[in-house]
PDB file of N, CA and C in Angstrom:
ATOM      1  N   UNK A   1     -18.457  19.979 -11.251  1.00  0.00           N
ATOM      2  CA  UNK A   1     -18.366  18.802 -12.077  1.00  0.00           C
ATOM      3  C   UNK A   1     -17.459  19.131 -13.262  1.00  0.00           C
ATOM      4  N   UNK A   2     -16.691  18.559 -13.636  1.00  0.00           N
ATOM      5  CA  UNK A   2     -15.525  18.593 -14.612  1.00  0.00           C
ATOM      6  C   UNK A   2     -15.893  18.729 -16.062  1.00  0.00           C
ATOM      7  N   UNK A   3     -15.666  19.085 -16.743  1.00  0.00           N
ATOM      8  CA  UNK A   3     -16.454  19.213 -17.925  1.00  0.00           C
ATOM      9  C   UNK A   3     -16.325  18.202 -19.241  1.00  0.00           C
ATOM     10  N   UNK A   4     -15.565  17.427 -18.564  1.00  0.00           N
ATOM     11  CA  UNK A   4     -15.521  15.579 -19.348  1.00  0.00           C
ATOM     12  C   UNK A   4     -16.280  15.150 -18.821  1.00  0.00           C
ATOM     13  N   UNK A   5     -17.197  14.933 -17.550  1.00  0.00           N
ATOM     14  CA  UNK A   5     -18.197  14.552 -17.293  1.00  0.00           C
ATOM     15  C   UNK A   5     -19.286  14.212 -17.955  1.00  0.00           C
ATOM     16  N   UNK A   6     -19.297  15.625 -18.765  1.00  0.00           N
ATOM     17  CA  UNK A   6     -20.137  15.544 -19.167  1.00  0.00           C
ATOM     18  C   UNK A   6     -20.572  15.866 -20.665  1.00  0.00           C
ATOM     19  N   UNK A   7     -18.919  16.294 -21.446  1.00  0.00           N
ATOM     20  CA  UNK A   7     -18.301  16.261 -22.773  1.00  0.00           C
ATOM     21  C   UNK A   7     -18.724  14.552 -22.973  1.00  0.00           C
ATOM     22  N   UNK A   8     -18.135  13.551 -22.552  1.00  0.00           N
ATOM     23  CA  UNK A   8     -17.601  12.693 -23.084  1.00  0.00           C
ATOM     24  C   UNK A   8     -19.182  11.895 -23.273  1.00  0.00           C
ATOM     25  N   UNK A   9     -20.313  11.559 -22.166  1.00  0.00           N
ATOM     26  CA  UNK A   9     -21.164  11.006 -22.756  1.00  0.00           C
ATOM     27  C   UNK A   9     -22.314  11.420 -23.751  1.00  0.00           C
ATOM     28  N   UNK A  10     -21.893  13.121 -23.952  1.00  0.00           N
ATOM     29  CA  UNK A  10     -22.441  13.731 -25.403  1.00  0.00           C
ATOM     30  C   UNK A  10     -21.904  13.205 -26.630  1.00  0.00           C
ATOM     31  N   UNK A  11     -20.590  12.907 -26.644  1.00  0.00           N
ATOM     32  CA  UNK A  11     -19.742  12.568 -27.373  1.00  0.00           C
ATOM     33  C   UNK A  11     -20.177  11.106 -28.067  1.00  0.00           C
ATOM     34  N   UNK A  12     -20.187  10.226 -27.124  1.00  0.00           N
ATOM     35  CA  UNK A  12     -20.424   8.840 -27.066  1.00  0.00           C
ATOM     36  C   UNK A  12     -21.525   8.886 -27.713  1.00  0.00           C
ATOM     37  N   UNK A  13     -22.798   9.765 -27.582  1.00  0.00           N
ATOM     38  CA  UNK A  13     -23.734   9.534 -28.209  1.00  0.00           C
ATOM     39  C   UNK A  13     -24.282   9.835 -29.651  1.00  0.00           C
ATOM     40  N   UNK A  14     -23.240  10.953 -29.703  1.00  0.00           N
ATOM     41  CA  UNK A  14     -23.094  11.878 -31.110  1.00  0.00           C
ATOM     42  C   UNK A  14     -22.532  10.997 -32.050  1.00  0.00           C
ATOM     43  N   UNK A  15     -21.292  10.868 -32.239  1.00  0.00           N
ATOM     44  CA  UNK A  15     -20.096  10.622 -32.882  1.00  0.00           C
ATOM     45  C   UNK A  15     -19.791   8.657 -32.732  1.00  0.00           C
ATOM     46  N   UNK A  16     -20.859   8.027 -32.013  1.00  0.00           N
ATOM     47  CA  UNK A  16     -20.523   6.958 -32.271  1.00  0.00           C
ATOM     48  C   UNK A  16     -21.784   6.171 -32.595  1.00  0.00           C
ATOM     49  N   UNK A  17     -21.598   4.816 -32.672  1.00  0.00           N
ATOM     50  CA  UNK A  17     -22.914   4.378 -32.866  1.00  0.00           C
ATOM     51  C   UNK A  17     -23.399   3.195 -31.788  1.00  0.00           C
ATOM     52  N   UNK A  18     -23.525   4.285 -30.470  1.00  0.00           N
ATOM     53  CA  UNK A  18     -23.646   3.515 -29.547  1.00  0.00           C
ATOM     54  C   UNK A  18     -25.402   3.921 -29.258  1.00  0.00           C
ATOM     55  N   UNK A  19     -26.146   2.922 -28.269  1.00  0.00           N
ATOM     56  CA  UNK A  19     -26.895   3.265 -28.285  1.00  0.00           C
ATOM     57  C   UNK A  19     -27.641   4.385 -27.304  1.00  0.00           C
ATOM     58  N   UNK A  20     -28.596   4.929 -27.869  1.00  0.00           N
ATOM     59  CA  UNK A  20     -28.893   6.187 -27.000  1.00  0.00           C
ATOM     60  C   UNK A  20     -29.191   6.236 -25.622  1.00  0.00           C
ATOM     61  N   UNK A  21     -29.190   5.023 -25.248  1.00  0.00           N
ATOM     62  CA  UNK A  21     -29.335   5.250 -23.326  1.00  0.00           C
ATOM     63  C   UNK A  21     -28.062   4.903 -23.077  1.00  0.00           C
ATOM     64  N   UNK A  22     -27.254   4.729 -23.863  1.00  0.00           N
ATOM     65  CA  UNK A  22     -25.966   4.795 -23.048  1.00  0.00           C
ATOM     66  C   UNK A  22     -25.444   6.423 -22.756  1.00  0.00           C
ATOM     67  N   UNK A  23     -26.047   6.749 -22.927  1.00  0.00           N
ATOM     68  CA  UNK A  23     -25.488   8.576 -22.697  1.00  0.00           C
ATOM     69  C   UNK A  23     -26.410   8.815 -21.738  1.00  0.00           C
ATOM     70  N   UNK A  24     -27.369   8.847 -21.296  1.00  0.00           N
ATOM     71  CA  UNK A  24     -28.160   8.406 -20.000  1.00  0.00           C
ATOM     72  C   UNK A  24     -27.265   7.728 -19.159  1.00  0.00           C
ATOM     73  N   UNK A  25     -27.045   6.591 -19.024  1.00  0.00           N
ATOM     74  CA  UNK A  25     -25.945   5.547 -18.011  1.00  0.00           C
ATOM     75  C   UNK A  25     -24.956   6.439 -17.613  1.00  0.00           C
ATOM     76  N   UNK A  26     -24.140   6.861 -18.518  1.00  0.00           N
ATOM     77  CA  UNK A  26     -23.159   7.386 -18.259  1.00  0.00           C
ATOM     78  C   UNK A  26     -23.451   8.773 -17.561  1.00  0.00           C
ATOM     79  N   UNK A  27     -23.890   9.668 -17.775  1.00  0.00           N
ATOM     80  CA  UNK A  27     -24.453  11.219 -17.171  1.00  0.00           C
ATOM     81  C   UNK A  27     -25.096  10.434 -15.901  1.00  0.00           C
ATOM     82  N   UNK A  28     -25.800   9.310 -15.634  1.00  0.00           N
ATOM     83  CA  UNK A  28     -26.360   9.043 -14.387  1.00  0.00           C
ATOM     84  C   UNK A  28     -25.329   8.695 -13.631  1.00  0.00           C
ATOM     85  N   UNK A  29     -24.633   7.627 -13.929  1.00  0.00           N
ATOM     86  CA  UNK A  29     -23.379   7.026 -13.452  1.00  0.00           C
ATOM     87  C   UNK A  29     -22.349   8.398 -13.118  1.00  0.00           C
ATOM     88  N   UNK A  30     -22.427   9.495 -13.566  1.00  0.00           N
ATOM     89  CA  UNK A  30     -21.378  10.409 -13.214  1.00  0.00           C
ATOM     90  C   UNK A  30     -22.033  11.008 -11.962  1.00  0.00           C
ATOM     91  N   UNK A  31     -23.288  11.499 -11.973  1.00  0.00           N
ATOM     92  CA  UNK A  31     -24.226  12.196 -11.405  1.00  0.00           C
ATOM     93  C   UNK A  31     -24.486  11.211  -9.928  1.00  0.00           C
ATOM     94  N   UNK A  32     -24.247   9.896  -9.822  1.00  0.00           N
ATOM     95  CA  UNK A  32     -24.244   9.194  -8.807  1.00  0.00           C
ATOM     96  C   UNK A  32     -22.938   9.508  -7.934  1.00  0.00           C
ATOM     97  N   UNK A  33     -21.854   9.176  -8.904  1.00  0.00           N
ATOM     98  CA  UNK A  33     -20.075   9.311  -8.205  1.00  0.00           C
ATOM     99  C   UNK A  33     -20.205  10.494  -7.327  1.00  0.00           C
ATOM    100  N   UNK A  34     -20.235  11.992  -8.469  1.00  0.00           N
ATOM    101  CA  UNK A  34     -20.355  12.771  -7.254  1.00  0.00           C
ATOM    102  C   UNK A  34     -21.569  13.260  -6.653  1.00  0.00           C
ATOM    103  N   UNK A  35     -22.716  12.668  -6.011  1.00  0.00           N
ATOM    104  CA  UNK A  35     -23.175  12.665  -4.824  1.00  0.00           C
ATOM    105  C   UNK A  35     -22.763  11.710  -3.901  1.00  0.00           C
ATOM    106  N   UNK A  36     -22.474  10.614  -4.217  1.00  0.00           N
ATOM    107  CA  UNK A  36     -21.668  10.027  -3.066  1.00  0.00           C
ATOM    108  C   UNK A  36     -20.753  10.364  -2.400  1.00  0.00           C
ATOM    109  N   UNK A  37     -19.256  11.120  -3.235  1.00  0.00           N
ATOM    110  CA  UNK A  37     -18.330  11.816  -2.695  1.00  0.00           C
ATOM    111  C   UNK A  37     -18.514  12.978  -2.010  1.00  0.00           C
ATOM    112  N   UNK A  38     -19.869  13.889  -2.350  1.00  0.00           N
ATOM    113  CA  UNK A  38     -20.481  14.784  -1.695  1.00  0.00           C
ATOM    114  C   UNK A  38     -20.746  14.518  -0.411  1.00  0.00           C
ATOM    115  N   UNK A  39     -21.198  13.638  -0.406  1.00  0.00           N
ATOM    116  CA  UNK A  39     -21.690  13.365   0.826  1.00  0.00           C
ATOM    117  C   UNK A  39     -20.621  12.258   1.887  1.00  0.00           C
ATOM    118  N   UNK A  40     -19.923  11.536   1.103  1.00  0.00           N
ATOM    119  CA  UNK A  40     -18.974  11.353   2.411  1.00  0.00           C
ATOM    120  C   UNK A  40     -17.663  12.026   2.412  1.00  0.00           C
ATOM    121  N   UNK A  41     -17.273  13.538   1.607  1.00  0.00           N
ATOM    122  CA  UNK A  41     -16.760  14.484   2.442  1.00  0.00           C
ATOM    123  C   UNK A  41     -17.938  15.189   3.454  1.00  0.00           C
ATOM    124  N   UNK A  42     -18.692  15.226   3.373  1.00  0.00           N
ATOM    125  CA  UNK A  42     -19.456  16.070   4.875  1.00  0.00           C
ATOM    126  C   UNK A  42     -19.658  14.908   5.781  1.00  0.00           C
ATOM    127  N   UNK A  43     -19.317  13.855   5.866  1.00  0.00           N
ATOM    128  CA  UNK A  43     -19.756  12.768   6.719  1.00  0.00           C
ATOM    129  C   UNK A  43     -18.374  13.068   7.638  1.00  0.00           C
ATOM    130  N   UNK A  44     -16.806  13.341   6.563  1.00  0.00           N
ATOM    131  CA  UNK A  44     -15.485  13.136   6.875  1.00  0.00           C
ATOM    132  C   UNK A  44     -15.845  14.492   8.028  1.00  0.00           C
ATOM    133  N   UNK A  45     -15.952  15.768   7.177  1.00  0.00           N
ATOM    134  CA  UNK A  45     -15.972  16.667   7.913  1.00  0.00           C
ATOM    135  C   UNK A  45     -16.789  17.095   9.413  1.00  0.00           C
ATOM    136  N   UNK A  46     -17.633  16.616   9.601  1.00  0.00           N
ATOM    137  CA  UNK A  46     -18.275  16.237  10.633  1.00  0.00           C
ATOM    138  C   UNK A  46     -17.783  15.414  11.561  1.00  0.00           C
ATOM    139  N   UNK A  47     -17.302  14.035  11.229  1.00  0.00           N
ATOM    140  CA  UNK A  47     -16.961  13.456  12.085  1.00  0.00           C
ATOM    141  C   UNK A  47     -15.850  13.918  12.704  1.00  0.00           C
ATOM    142  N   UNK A  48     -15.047  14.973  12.113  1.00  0.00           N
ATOM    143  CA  UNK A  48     -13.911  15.243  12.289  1.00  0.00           C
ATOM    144  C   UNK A  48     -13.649  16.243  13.414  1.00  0.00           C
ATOM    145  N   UNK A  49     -15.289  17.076  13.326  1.00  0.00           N
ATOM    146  CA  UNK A  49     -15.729  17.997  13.858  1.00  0.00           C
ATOM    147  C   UNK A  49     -15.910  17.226  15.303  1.00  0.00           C
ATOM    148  N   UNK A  50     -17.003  16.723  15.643  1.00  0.00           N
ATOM    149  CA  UNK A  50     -17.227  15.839  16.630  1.00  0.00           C
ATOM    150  C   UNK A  50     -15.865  15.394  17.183  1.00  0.00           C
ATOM    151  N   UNK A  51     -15.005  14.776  17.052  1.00  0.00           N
ATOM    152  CA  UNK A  51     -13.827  14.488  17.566  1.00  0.00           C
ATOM    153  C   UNK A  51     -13.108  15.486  18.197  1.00  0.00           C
ATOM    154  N   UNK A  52     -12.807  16.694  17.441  1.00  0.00           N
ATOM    155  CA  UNK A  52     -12.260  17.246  17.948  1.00  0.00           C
ATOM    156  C   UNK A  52     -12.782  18.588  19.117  1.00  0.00           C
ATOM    157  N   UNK A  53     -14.321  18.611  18.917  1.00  0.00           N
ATOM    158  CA  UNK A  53     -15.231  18.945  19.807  1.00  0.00           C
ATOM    159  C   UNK A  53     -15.313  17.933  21.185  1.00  0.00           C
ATOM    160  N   UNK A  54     -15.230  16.455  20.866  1.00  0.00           N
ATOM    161  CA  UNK A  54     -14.915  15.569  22.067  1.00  0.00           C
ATOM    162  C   UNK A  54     -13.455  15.533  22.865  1.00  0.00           C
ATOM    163  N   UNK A  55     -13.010  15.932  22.377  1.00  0.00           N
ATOM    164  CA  UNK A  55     -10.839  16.266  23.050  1.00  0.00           C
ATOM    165  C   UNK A  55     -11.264  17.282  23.408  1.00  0.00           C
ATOM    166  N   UNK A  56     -11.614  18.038  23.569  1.00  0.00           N
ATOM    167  CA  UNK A  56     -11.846  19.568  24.311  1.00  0.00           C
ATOM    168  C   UNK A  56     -12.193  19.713  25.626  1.00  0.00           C
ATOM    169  N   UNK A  57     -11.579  19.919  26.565  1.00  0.00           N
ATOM    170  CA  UNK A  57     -11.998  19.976  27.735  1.00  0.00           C
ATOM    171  C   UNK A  57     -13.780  20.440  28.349  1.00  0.00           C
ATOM    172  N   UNK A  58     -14.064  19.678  28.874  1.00  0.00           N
ATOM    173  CA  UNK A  58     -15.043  20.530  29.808  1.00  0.00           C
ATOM    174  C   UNK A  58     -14.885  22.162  29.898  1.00  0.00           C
ATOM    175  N   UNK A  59     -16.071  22.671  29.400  1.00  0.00           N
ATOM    176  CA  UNK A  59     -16.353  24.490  29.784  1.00  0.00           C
ATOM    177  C   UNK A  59     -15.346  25.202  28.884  1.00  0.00           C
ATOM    178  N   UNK A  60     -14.630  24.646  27.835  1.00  0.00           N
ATOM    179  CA  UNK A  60     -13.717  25.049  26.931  1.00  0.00           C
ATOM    180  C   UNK A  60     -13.688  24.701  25.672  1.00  0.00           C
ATOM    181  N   UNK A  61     -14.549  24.378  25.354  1.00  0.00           N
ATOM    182  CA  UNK A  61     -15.167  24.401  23.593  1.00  0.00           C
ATOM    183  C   UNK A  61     -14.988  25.330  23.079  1.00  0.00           C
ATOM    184  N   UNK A  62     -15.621  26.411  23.036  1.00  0.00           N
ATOM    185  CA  UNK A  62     -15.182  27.872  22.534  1.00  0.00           C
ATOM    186  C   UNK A  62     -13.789  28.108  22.431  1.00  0.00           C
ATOM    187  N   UNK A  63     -12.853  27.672  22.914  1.00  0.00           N
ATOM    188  CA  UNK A  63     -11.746  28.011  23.059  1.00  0.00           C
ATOM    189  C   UNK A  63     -10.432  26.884  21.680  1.00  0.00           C
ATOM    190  N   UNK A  64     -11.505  25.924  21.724  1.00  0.00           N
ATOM    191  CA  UNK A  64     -11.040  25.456  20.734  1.00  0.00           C
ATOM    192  C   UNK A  64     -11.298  24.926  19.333  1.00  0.00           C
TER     193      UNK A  64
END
């Protein structure tokens, strides 16, 4: 996780006069993005897997 992630809604909460669950929202809202992207790169990678496990000849998987 990038470290504006999670700089910026410390920030927001410190230094401005916003209110205090907005630094909550935001750390959740970041904390949502990447598990989603987490998880549909392994969805990508998998499927990708499967495909190219399905083009493979009969008795020659291992081989490719």
């Amino acid at each position: 996780m990038p470290l504006l992630s999670v700089v910026i809604p410390l920030r927001v909460g410190q230094w401005t006069e916003a209110p205090r669950w907005t630094v909550a929202a935001l750390l959740l809202n970041t904390l949502g993005v990447v598990a989603l992207q987490v998880l549909g790169e392994t969805a990508l990678a998998s499927g990708a897997r499967e495909i190219s496990f399905g083009l493979a000849p009969d008795g020659r998987h291992g081989q490719y």
